[in-house]
N, C-alpha and C. Protein backbone atom coordinates (compact mmCIF):
# COMPACT_ATOMS: atom_id res chain seq x y z
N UNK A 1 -63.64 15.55 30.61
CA UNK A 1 -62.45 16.34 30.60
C UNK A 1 -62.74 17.63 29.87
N UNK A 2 -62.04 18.68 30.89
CA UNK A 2 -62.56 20.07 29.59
C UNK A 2 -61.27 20.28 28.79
N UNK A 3 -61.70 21.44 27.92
CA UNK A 3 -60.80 21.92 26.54
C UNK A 3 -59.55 22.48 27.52
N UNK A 4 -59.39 22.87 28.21
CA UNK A 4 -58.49 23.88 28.97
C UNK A 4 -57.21 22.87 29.03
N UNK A 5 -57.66 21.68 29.73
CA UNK A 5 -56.75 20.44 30.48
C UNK A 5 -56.31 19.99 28.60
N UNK A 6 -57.04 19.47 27.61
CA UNK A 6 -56.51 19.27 26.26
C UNK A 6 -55.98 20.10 25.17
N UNK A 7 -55.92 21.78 25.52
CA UNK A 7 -55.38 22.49 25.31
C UNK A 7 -54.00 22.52 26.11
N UNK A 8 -53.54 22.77 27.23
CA UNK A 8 -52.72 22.78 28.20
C UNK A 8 -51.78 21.90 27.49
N UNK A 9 -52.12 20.38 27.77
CA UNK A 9 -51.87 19.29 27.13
C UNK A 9 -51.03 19.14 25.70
N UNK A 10 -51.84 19.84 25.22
CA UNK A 10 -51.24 19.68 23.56
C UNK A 10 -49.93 21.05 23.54
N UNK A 11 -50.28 21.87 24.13
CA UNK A 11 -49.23 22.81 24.10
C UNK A 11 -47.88 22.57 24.69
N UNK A 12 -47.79 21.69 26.07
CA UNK A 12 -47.10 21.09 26.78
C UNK A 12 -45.97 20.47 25.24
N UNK A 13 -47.09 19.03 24.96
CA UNK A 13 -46.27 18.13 24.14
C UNK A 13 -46.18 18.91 23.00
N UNK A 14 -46.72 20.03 22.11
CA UNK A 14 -45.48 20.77 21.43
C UNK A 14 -44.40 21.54 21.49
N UNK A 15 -44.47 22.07 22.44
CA UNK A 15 -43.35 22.97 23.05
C UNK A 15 -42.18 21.63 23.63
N UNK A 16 -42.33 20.84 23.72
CA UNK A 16 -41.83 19.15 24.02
C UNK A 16 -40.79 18.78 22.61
N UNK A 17 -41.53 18.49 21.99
CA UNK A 17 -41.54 18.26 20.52
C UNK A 17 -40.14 19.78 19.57
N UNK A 18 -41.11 20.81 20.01
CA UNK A 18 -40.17 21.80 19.43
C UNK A 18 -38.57 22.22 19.75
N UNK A 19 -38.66 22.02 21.46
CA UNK A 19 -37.62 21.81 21.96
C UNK A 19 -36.90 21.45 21.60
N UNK A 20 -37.44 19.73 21.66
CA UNK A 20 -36.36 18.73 21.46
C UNK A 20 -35.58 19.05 19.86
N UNK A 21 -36.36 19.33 18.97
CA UNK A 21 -35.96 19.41 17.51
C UNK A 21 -35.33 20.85 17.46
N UNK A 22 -35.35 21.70 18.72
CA UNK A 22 -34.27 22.70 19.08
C UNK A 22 -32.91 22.48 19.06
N UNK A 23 -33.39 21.48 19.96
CA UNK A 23 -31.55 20.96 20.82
C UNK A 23 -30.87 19.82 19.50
N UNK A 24 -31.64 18.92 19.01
CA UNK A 24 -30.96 18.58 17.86
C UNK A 24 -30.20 19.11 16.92
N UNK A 25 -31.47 20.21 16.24
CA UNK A 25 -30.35 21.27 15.36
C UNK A 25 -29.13 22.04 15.73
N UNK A 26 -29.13 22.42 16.74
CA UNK A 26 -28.07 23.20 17.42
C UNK A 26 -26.96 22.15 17.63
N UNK A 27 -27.15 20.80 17.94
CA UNK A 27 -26.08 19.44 17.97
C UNK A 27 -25.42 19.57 16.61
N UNK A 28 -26.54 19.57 16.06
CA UNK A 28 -26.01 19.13 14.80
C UNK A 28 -25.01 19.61 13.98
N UNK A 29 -25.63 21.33 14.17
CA UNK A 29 -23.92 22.12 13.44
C UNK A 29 -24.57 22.22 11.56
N UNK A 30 -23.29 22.43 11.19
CA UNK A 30 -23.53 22.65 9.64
C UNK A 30 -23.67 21.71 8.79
N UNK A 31 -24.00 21.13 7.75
CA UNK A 31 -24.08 20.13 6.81
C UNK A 31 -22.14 19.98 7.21
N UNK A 32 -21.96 18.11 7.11
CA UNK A 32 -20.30 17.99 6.97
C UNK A 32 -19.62 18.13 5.65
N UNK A 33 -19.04 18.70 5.20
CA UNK A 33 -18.47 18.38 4.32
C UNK A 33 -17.76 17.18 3.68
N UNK A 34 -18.03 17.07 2.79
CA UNK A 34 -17.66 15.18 1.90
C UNK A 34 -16.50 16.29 1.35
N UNK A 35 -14.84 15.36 2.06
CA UNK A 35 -13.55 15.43 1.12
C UNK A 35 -13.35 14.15 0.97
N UNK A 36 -13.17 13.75 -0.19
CA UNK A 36 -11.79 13.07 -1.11
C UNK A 36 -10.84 12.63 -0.29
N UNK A 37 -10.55 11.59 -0.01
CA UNK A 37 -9.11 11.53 0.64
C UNK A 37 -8.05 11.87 -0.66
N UNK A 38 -6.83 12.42 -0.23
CA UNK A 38 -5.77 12.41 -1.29
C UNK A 38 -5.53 11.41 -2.05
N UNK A 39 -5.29 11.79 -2.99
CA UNK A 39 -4.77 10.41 -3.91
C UNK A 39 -3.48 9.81 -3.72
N UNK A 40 -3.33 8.43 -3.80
CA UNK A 40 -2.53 7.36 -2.54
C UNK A 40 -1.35 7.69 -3.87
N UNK A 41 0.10 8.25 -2.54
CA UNK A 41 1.58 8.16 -3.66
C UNK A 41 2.52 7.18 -3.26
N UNK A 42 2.48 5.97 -4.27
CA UNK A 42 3.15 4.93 -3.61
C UNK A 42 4.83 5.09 -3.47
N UNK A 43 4.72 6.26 -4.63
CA UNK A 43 6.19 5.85 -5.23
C UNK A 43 6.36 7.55 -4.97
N UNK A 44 7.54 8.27 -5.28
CA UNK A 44 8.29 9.82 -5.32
C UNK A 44 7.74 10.14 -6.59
N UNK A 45 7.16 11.27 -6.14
CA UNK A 45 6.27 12.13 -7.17
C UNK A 45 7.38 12.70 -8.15
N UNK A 46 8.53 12.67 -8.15
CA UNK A 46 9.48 12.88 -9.53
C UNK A 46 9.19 12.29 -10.49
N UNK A 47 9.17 13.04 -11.01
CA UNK A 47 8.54 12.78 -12.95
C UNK A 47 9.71 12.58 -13.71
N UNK A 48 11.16 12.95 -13.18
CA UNK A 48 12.40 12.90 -13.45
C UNK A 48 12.62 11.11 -13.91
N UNK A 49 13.54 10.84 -14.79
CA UNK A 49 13.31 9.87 -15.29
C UNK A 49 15.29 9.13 -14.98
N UNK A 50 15.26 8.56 -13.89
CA UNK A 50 16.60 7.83 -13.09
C UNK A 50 17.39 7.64 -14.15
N UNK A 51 18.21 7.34 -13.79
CA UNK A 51 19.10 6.54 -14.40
C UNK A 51 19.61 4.97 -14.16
N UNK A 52 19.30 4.22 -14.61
CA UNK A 52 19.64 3.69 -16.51
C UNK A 52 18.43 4.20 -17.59
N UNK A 53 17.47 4.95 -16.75
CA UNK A 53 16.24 5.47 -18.06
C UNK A 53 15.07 4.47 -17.34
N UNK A 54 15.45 3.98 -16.21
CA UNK A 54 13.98 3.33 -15.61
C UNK A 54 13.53 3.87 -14.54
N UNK A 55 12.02 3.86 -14.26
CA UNK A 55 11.65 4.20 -13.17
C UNK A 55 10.39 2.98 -12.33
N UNK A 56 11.11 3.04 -11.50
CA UNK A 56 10.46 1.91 -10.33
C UNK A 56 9.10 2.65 -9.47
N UNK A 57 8.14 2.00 -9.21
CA UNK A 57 6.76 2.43 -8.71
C UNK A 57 6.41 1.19 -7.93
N UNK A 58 5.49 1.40 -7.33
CA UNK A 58 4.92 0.66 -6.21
C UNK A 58 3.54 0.74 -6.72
N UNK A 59 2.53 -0.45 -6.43
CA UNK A 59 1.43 -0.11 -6.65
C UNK A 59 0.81 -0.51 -5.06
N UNK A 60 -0.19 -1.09 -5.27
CA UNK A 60 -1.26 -0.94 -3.49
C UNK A 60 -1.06 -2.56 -3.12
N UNK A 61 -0.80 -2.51 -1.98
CA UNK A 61 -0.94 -3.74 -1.11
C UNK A 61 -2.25 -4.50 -1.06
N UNK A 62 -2.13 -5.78 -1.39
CA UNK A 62 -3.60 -6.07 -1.51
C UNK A 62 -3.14 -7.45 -0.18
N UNK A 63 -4.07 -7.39 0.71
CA UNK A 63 -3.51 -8.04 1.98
C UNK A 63 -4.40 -8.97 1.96
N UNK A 64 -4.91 -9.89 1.48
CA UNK A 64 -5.77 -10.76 1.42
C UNK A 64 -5.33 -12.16 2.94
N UNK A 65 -5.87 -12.31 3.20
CA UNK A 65 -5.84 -13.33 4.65
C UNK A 65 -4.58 -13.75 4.61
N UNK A 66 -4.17 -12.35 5.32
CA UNK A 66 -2.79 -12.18 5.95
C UNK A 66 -1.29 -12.32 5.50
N UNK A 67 -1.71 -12.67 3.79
CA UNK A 67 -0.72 -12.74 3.05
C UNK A 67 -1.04 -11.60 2.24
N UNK A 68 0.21 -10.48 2.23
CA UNK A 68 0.54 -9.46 1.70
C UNK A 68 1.37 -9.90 0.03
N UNK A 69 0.74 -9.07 -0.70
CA UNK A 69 1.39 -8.85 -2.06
C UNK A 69 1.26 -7.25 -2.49
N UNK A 70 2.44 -6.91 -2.79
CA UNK A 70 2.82 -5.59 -3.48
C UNK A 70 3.41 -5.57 -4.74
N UNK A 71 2.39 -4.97 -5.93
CA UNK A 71 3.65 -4.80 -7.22
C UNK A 71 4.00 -3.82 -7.24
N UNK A 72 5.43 -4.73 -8.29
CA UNK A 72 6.24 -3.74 -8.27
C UNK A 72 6.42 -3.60 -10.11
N UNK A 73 6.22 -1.94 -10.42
CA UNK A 73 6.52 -1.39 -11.63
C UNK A 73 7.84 -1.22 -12.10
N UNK A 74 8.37 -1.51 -13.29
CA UNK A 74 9.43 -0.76 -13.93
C UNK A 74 9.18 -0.56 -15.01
N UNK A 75 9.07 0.88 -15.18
CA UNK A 75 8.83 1.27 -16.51
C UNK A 75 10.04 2.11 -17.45
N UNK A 76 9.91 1.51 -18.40
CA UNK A 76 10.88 2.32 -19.23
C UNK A 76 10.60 4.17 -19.65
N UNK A 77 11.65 4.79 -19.12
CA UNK A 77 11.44 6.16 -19.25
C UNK A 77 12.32 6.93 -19.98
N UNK A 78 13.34 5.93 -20.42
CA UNK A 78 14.09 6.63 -21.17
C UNK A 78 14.22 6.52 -22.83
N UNK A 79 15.33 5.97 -23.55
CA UNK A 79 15.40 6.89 -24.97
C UNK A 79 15.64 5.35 -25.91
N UNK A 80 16.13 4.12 -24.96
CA UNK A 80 16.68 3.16 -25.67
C UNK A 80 15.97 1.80 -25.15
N UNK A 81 16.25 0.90 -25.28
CA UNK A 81 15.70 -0.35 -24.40
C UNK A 81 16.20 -0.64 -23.43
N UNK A 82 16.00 -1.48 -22.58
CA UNK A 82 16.39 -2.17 -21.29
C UNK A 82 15.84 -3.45 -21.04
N UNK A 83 17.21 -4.21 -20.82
CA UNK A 83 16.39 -5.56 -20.65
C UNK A 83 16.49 -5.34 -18.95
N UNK A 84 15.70 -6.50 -18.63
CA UNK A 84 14.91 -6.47 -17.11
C UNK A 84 15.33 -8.20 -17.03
N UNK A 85 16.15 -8.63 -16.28
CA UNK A 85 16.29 -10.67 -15.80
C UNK A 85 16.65 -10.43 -14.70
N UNK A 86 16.25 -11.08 -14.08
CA UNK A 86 16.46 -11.85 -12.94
C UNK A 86 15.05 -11.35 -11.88
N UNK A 87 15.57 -11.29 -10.80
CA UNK A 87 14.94 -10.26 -9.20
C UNK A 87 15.03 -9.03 -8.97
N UNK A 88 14.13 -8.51 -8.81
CA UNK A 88 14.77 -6.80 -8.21
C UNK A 88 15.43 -6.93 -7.18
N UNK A 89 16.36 -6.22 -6.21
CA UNK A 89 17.07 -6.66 -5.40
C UNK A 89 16.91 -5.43 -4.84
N UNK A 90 15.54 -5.89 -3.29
CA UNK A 90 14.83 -5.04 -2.41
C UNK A 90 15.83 -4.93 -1.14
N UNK A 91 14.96 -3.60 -0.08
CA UNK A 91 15.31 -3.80 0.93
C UNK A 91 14.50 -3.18 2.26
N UNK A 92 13.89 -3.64 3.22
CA UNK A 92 13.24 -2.91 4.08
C UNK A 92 14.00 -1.72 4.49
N UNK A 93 13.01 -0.49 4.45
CA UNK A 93 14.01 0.27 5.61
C UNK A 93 12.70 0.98 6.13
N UNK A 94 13.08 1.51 7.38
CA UNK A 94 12.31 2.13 8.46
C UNK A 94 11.63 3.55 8.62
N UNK A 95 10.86 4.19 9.13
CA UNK A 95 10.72 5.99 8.91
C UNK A 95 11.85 6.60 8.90
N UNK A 96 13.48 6.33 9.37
CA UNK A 96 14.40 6.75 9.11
C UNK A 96 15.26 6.63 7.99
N UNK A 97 14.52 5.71 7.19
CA UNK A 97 15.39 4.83 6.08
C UNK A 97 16.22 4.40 6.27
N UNK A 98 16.08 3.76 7.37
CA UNK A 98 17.79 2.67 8.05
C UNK A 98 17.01 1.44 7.63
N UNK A 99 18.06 0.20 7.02
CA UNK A 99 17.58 -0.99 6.84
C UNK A 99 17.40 -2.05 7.91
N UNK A 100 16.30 -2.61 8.00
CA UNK A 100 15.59 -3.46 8.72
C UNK A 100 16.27 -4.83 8.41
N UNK A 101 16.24 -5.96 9.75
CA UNK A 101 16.89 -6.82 9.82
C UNK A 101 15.64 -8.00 9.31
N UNK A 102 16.08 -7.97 7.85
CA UNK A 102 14.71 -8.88 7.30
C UNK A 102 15.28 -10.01 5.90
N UNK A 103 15.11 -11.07 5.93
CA UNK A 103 15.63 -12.08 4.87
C UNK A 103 14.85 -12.03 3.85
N UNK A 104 14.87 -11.88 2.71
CA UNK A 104 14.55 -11.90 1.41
C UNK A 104 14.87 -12.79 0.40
N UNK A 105 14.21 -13.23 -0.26
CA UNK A 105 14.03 -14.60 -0.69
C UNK A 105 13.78 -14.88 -1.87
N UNK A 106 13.98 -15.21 -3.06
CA UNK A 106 14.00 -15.19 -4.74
C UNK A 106 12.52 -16.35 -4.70
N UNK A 107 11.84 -15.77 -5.38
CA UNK A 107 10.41 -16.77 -5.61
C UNK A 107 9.31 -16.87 -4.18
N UNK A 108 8.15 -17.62 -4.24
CA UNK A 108 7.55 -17.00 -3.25
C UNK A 108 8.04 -18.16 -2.08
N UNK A 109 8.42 -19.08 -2.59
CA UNK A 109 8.75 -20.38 -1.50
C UNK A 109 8.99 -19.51 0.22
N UNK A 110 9.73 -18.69 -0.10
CA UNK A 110 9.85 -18.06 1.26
C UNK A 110 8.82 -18.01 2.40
N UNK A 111 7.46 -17.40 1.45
CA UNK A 111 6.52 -16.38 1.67
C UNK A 111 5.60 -17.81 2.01
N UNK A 112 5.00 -18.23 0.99
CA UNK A 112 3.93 -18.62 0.48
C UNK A 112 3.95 -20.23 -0.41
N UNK A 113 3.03 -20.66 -0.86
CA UNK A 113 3.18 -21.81 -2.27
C UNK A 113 3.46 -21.16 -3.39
N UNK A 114 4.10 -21.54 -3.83
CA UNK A 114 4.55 -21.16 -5.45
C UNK A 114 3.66 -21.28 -6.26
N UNK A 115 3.19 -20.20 -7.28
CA UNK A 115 2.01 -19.47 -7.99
C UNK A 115 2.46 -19.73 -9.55
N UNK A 116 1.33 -18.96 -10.12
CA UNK A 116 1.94 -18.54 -11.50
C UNK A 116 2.98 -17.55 -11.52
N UNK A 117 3.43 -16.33 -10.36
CA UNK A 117 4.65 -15.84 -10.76
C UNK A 117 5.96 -15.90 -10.55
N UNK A 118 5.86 -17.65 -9.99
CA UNK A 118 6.96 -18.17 -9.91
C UNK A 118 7.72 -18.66 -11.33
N UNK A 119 7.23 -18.93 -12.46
CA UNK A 119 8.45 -18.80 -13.47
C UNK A 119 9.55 -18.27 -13.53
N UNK A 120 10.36 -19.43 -13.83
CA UNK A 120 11.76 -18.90 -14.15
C UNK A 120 12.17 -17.43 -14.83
N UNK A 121 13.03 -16.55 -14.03
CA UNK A 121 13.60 -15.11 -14.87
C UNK A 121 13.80 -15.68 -16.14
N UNK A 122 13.66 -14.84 -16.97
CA UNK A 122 13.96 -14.80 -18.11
C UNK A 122 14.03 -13.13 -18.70
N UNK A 123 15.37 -13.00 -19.57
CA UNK A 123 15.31 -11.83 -20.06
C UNK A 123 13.98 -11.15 -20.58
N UNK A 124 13.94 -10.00 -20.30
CA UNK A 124 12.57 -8.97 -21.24
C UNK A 124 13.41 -8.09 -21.36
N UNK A 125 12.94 -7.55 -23.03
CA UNK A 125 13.23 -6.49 -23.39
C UNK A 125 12.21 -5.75 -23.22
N UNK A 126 12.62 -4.26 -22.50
CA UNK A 126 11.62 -3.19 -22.33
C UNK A 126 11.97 -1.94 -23.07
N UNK A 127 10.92 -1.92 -23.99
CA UNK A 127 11.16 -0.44 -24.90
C UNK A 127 10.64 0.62 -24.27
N UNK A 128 11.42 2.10 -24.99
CA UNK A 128 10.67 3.32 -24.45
C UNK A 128 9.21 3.12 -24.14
N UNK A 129 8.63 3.58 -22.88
CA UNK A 129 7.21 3.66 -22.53
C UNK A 129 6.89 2.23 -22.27
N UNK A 130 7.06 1.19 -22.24
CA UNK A 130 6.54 -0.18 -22.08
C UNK A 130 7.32 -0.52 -20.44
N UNK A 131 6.39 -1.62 -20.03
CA UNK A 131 6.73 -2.19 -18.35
C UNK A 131 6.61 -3.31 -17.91
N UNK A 132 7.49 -3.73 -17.28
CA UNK A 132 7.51 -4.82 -16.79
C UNK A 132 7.14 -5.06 -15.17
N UNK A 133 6.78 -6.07 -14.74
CA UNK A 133 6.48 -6.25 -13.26
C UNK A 133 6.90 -7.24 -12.63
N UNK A 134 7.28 -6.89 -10.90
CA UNK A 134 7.74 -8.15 -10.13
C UNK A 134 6.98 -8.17 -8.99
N UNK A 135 6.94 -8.93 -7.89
CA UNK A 135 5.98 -8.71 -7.12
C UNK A 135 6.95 -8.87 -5.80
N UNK A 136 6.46 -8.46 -4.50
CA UNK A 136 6.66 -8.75 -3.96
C UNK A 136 5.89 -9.39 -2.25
N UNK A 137 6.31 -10.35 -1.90
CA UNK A 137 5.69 -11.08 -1.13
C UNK A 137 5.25 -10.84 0.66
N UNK A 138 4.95 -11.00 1.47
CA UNK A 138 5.28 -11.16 3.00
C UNK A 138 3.77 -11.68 3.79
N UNK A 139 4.00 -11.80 5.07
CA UNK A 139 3.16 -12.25 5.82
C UNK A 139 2.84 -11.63 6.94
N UNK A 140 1.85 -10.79 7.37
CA UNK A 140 1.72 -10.27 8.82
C UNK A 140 1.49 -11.25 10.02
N UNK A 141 2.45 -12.02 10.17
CA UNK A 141 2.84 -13.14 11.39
C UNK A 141 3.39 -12.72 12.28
N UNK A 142 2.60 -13.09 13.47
CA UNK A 142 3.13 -12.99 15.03
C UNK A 142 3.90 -14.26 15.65
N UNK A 143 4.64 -14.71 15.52
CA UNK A 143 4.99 -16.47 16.03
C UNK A 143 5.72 -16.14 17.42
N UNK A 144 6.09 -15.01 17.63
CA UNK A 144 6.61 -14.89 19.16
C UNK A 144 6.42 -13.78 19.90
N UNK A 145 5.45 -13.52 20.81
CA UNK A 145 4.85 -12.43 21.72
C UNK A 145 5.98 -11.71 22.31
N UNK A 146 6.83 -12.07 22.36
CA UNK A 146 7.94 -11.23 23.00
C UNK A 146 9.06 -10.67 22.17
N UNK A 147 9.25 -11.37 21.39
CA UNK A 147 9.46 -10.53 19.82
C UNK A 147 8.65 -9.08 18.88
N UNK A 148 9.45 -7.76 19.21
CA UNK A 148 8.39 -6.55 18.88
C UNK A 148 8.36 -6.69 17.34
N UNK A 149 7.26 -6.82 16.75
CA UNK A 149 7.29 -6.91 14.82
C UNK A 149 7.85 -5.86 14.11
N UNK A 150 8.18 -6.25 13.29
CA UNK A 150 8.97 -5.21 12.22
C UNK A 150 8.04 -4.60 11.48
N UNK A 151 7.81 -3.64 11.77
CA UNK A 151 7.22 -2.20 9.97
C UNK A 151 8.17 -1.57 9.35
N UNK A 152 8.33 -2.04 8.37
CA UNK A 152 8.77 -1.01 7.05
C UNK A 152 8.21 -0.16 6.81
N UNK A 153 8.56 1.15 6.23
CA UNK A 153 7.47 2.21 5.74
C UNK A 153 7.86 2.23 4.26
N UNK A 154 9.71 2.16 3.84
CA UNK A 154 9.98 2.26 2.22
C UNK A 154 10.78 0.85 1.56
N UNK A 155 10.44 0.76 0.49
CA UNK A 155 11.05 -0.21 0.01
C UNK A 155 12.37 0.35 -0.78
N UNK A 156 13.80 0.17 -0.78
CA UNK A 156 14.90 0.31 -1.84
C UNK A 156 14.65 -0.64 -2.72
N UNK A 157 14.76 -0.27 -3.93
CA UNK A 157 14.49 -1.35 -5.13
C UNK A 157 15.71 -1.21 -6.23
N UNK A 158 16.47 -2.26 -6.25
CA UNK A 158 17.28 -2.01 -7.75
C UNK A 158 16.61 -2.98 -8.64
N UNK A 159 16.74 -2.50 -10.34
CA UNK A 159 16.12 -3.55 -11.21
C UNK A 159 16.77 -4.60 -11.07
N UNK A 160 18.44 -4.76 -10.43
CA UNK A 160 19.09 -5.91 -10.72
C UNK A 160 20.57 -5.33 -9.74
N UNK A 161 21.06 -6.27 -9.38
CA UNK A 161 21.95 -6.60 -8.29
C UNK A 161 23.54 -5.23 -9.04
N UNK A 162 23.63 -4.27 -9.00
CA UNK A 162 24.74 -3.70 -9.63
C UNK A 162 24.00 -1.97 -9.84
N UNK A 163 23.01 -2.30 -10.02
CA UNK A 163 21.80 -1.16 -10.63
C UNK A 163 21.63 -0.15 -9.50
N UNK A 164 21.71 1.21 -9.90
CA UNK A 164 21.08 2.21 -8.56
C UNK A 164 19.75 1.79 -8.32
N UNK A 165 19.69 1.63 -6.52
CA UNK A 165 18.70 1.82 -6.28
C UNK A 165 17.41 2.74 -5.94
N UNK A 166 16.02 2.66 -5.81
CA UNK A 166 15.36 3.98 -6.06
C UNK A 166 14.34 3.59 -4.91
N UNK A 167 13.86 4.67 -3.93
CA UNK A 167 13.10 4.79 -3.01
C UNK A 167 11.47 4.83 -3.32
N UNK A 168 11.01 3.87 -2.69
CA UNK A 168 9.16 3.68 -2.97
C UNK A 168 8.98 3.88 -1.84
N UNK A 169 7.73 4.31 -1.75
CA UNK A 169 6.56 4.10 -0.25
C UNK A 169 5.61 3.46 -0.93
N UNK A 170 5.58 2.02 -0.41
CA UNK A 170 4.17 1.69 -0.36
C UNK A 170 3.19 1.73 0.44
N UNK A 171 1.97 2.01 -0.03
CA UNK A 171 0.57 2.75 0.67
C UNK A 171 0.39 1.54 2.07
N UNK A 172 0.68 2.21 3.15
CA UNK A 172 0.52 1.05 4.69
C UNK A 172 1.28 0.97 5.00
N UNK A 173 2.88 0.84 4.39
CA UNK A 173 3.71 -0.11 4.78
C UNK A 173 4.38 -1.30 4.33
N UNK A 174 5.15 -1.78 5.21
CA UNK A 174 5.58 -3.33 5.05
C UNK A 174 5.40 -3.76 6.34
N UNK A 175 4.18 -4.53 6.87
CA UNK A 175 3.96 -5.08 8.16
C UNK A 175 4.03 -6.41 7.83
N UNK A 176 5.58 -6.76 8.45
CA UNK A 176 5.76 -8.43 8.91
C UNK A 176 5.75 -9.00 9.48
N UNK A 177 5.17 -8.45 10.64
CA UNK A 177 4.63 -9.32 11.63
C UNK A 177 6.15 -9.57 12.65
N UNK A 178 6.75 -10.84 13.05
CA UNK A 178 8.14 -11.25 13.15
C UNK A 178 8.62 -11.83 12.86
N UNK A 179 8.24 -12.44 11.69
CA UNK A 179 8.66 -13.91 11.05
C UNK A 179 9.90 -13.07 9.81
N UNK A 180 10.06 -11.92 9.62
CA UNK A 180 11.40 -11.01 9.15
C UNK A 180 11.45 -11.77 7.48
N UNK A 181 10.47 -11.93 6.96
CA UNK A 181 10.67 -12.72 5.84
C UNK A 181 9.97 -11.55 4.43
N UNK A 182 10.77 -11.78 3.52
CA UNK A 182 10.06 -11.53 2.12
C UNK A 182 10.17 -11.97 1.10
N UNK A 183 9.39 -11.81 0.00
CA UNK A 183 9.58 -12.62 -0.92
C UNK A 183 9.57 -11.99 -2.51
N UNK A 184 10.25 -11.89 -3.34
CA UNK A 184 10.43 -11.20 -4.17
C UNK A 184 10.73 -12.60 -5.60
N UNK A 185 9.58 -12.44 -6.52
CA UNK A 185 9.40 -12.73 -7.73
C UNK A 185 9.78 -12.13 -8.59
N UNK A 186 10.27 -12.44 -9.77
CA UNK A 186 11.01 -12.30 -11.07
C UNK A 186 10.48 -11.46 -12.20
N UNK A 187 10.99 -10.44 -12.97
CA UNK A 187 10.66 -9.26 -13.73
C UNK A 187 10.04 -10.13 -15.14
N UNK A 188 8.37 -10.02 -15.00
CA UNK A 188 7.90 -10.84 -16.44
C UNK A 188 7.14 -9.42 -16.98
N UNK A 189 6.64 -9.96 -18.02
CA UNK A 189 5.12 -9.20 -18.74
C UNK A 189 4.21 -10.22 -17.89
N UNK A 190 3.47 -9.30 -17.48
CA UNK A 190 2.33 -10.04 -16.86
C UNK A 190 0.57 -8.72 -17.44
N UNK A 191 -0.07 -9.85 -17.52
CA UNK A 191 -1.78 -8.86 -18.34
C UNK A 191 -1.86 -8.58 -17.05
């Protein structure tokens, strides 16, 4: 074989080579930029402090095999104490904030087996800056295909049955599947 044909050759497969690592770069575009997703707002970014002096928060859905749990914050924001007994007394409502046709249920029996945050209510006193927590329960269940499932997007929360209530978003939702059930546990100190 002469030099001409292995010259030819080699020029071929670099110009091959260069090409190709042409057309890549040009695919490729600019380095992507790495953003941050926003930081997740469960609850109304008002710093304003409600009235009776509490403010209600949402924290993150932790959806573990298909049983949903959401806490729920009340923190003291105002000047005096507040006691916290019984249930918060929730309510689904929709991207319109119209309430959803959904049964709610004191303890998790509704939801689930009864846990450690099934203890009995019992009064807490909550001082300025200190918080108490309740949880709340559900299930992403399908039990009837022809039944369209319910999503919540906000939760209404009063600390207690008489109490203004105050608007949360929790991060996802409230996906219940159709079984229209929730379950709402009792205001403790919990670590």
């Amino acid at each position: 074989m002469n030099s001409a044909f292995f010259r030819r050759r080699t020029i071929r497969g670099l110009s091959t080579v260069l090409g190709a690592t042409a057309v890549l770069a040009a695919c490729s575009g600019p380095e992507p930029v790495t953003t941050l997703p926003a930081p997740s707002t469960t609850s109304s970014p008002d710093t304003t402090c409600p009235a009776p002096g509490i403010k209600l928060t949402a924290g993150e859905v932790d959806g573990a095999m298909g049983l949903r749990a959401l806490g729920i914050l009340l923190t003291n924001c105002g000047t005096g104490d507040y006691t916290a007994n019984g249930y918060p007394v929730v309510r689904v409502l929709d991207a319109s904030q119209q309430p959803l046709d959904v049964t709610i249920g004191n303890g998790s029996a509704p939801v689930s087996a009864p846990d450690s945050y099934d203890a009995p209510p019992q009064p807490v006193t909550v001082r300025p800056g200190e918080q108490v927590t309740a949880r709340v329960l559900w299930r992403n269940t399908v039990t009837d295909s022809t039944v369209p499932a319910t999503n919540g997007q906000y939760l209404e929360i009063a600390a207690a049955a008489g109490e203004p209530p105050q608007l949360v978003t929790p991060a996802g939702g409230i996906d219940l599947g159709n079984t229209g059930r929730l379950a709402v546990n009792a205001w403790a100190v919990r670590g």
